[in-house]
N, C-alpha and C. Protein backbone atom coordinates (compact mmCIF):
# COMPACT_ATOMS: atom_id res chain seq x y z
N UNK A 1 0.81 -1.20 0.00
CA UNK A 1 0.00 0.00 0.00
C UNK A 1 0.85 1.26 0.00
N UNK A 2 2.16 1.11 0.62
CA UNK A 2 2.86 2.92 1.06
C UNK A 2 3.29 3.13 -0.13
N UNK A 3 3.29 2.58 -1.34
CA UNK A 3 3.73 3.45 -2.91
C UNK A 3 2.37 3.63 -3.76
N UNK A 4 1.59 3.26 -3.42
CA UNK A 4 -0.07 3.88 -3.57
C UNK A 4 -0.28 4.89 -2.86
N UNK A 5 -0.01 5.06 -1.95
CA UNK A 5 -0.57 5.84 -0.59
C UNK A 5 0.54 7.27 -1.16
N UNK A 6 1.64 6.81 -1.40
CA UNK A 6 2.65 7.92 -1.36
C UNK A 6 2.12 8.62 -2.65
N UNK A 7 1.55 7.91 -3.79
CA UNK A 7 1.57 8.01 -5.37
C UNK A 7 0.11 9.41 -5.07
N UNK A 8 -0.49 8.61 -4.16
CA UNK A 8 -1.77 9.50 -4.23
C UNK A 8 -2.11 10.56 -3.10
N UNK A 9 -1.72 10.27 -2.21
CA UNK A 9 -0.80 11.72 -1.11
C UNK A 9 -0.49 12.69 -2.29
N UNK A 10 0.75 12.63 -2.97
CA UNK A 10 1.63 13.46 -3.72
C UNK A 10 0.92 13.96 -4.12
N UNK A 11 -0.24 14.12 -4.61
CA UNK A 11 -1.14 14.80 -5.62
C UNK A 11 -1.96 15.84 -5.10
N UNK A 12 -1.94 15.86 -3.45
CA UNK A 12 -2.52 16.56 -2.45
C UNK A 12 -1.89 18.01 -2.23
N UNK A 13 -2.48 18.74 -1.52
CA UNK A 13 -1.81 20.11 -0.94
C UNK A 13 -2.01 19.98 0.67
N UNK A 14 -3.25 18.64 0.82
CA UNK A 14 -3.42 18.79 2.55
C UNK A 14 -3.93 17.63 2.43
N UNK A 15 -3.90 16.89 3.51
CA UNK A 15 -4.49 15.51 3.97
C UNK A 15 -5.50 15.63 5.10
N UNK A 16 -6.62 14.98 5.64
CA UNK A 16 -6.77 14.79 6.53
C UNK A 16 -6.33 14.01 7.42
N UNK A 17 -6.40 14.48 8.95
CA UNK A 17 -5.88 13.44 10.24
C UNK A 17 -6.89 12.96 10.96
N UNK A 18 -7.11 12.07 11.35
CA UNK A 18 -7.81 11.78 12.17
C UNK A 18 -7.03 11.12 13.93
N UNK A 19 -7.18 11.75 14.96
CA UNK A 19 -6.43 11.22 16.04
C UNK A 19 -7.64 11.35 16.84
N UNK A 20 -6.90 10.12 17.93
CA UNK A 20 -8.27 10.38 19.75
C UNK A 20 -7.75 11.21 20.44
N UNK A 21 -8.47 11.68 21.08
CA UNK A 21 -8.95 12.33 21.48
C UNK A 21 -7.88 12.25 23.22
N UNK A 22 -7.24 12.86 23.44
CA UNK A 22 -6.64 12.44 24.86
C UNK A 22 -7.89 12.71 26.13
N UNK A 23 -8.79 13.68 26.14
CA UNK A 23 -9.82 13.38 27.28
C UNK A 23 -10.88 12.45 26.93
N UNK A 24 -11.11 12.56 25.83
CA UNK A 24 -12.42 12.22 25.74
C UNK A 24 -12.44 11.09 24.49
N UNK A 25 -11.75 10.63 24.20
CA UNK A 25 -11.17 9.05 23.28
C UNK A 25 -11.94 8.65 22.35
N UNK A 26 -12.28 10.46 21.65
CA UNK A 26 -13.50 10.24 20.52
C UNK A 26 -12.59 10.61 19.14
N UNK A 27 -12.29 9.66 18.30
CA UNK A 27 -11.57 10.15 17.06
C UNK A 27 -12.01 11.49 16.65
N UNK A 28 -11.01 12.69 16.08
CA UNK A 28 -11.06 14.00 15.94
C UNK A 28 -10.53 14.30 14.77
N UNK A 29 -10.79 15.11 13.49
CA UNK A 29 -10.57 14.70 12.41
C UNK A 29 -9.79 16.45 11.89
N UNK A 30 -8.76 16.95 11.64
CA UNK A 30 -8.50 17.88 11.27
C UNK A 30 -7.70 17.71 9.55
N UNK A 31 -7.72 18.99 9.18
CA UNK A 31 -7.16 19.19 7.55
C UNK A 31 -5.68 19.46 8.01
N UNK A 32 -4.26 19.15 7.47
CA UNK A 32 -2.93 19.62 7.79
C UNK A 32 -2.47 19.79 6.29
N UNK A 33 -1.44 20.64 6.14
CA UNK A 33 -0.49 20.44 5.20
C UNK A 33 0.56 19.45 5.87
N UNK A 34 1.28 19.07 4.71
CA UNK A 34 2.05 17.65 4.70
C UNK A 34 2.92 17.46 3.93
N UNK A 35 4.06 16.88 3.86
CA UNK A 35 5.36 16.83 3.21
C UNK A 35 5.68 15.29 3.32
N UNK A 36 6.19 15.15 2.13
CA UNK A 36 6.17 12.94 2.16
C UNK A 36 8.13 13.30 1.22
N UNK A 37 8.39 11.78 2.35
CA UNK A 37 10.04 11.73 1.88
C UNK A 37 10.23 10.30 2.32
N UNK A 38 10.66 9.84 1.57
CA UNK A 38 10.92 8.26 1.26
C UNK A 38 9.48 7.76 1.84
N UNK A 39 9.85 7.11 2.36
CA UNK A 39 8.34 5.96 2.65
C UNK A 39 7.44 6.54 4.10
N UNK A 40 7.47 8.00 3.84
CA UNK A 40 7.02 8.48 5.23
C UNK A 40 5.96 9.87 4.90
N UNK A 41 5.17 10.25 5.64
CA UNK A 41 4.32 11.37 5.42
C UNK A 41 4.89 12.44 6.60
N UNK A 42 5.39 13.66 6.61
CA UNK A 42 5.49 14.85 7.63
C UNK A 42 4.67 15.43 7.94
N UNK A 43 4.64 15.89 9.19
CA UNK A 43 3.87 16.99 9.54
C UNK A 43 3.86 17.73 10.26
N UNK A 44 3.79 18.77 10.78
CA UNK A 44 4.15 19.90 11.37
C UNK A 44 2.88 20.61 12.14
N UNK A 45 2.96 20.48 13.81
CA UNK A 45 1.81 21.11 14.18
C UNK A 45 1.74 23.28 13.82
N UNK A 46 0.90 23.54 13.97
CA UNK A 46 0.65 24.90 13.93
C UNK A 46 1.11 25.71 14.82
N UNK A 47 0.77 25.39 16.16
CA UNK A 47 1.13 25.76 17.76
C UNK A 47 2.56 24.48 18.29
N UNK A 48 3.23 24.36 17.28
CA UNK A 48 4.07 23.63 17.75
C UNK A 48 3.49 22.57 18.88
N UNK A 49 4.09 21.98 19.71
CA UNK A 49 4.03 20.94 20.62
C UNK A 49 2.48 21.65 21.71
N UNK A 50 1.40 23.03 21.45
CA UNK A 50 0.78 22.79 22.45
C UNK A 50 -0.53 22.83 21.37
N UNK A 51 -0.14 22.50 19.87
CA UNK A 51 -1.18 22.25 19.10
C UNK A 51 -2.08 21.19 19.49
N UNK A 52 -3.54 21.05 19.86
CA UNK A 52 -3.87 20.05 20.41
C UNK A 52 -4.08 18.35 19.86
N UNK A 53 -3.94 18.33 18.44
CA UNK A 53 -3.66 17.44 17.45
C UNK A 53 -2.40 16.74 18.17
N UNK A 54 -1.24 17.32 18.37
CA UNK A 54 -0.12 17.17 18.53
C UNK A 54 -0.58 16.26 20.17
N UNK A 55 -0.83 17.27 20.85
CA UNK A 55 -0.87 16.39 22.22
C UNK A 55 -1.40 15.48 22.15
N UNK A 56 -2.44 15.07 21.47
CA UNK A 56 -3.54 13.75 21.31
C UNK A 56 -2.54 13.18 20.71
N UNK A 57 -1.59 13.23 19.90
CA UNK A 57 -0.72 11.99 19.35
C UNK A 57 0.38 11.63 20.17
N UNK A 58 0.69 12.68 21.43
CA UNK A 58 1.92 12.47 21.93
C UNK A 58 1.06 11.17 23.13
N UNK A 59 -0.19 11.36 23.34
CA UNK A 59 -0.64 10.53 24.28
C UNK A 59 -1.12 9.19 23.30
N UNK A 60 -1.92 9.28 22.36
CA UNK A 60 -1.66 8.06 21.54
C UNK A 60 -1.53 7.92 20.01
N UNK A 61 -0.23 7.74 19.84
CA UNK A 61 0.27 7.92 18.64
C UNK A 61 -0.27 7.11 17.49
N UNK A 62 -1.53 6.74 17.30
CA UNK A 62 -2.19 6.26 16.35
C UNK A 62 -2.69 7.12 15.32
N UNK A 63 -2.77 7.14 13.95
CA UNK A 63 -2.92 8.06 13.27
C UNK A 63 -3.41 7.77 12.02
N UNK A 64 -4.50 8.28 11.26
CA UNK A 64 -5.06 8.23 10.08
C UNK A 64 -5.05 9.26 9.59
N UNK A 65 -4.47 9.06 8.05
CA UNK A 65 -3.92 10.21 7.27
C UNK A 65 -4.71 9.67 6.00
N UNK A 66 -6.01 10.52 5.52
CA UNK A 66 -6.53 10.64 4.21
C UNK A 66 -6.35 11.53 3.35
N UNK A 67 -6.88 10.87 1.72
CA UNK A 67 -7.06 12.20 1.05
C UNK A 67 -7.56 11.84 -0.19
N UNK A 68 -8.72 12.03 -0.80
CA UNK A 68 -9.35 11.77 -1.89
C UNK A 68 -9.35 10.14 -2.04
N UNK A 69 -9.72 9.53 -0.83
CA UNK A 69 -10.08 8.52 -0.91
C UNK A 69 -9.31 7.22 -0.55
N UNK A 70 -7.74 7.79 -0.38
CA UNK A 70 -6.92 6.81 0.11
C UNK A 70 -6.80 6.99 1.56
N UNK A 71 -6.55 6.43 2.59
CA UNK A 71 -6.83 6.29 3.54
C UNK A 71 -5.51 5.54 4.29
N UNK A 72 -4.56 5.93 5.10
CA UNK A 72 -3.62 4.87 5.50
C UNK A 72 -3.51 5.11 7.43
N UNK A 73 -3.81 3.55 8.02
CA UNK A 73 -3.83 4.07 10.00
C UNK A 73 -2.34 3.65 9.80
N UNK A 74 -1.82 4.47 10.71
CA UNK A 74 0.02 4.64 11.09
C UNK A 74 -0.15 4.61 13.01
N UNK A 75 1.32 4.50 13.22
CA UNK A 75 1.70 4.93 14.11
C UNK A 75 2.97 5.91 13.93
N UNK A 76 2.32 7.04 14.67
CA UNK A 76 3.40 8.78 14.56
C UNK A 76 4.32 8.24 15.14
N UNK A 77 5.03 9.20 15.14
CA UNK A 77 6.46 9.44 15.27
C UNK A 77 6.78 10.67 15.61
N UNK A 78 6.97 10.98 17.17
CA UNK A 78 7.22 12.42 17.01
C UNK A 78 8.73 13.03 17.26
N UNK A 79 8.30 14.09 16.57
CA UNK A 79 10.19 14.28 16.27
C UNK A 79 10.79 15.74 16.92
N UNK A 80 11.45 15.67 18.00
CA UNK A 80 11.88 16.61 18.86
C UNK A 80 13.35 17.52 18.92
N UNK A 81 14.06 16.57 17.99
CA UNK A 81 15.41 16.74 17.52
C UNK A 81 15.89 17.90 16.80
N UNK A 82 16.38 19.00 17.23
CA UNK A 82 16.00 20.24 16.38
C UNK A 82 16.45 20.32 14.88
N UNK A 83 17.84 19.53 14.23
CA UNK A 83 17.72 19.02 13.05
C UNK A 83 17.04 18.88 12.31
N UNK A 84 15.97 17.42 12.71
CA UNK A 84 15.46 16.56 12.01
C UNK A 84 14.22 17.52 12.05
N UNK A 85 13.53 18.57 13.10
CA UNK A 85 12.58 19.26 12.91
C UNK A 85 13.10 20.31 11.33
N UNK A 86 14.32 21.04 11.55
CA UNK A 86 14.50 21.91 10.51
C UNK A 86 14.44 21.00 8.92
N UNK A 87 14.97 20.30 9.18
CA UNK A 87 14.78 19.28 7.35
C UNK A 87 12.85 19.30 7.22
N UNK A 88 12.26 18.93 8.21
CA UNK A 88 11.15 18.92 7.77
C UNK A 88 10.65 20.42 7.29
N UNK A 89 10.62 21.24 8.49
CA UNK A 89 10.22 22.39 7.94
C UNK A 89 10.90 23.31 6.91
N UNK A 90 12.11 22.50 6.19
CA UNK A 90 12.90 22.90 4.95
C UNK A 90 11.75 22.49 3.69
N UNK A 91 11.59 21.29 4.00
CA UNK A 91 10.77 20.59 3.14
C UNK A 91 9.21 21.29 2.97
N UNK A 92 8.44 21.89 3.84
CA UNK A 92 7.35 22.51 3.61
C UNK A 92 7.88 23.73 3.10
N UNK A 93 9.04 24.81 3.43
CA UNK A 93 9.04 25.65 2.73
C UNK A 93 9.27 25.30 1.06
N UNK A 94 9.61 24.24 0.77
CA UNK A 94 10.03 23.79 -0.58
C UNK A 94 8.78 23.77 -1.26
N UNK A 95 7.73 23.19 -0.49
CA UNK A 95 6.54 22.95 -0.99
C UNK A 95 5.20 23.65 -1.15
N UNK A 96 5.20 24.44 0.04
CA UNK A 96 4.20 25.49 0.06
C UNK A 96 4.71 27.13 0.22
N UNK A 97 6.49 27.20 0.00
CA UNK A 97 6.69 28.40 -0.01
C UNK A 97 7.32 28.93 1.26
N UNK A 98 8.47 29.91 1.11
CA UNK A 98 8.53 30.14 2.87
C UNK A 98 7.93 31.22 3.26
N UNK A 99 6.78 31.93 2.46
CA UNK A 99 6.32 33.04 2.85
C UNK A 99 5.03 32.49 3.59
N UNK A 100 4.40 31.79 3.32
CA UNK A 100 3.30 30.90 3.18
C UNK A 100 3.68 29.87 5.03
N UNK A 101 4.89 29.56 4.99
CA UNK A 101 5.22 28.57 6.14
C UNK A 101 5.75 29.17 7.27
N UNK A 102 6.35 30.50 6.58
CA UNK A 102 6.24 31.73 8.28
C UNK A 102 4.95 32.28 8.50
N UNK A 103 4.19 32.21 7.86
CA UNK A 103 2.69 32.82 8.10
C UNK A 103 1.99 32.11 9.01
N UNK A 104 2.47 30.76 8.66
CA UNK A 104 0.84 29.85 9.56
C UNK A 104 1.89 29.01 10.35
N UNK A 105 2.98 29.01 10.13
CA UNK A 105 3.58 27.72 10.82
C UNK A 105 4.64 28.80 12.33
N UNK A 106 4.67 29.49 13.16
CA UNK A 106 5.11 30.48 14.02
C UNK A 106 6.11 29.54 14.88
N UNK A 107 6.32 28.33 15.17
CA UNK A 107 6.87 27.60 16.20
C UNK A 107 6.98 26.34 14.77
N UNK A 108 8.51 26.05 15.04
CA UNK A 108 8.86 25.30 14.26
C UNK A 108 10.06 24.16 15.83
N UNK A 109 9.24 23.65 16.39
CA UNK A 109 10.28 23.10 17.60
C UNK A 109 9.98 21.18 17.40
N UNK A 110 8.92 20.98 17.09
CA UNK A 110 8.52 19.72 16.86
C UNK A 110 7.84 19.45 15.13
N UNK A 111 7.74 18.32 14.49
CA UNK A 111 7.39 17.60 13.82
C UNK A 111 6.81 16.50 14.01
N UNK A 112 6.48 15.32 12.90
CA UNK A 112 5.73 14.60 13.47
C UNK A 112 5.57 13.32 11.97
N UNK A 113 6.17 12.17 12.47
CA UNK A 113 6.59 11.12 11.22
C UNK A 113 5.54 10.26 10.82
N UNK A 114 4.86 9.65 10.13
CA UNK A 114 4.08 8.82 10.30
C UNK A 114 4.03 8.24 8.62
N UNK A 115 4.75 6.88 9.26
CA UNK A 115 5.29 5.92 7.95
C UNK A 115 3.82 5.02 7.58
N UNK A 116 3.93 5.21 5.69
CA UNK A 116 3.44 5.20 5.20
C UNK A 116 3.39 3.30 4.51
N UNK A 117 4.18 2.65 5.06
CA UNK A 117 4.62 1.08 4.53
C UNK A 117 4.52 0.21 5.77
């Protein structure tokens, strides 16, 4: 499935997520932009680490990433390493621009992996 998934991701500008819910353990479904590199999908919270997406994955890292119909459940990966955060958010400026990724993206301290194979 992850070279289907990747084939038809790529064609996207945003995916949906779906994560639970840390109080209340009701799946929660938000739109993200997203960046895919080798066999993996990126992502980048908004509010950095107190984005609440983000906390619901740091408590359970289960994760569904759609988009026009493809559908793949992962387990995240979250990425704290200030490096491996800057390659990602290199990679969204590549993709959506860096005027565009200082606008909405203000806290660039965490990322967030979620393999696609």
């Amino acid at each position: 499935m992850s070279m289907e998934a990747m084939d038809a991701f790529a064609r996207e500008r945003e995916v949906e997520i779906t994560v639970t819910g840390r109080r209340t353990g009701r799946q929660i479904s938000h739109p993200v932009w997203f960046v895919q590199e080798e066999q993996s999908m990126f992502l980048v919270p908004v509010s950095g680490p107190d984005s609440d997406w983000y906390k619901n994955v740091r408590q359970t890292p289960v994760i569904r990433v759609a988009a026009n119909g493809t559908a793949v459940n992962s387990t995240a990966t979250l990425i704290q390493d200030p490096d491996r955060v800057d390659h990602v958010v290199s990679l969204f400026r590549e993709k959506y621009g860096a005027d565009q990724v200082e606008s909405y993206y203000p806290r660039h301290d965490v990322a967030v992996q979620v393999p696609l194979g």
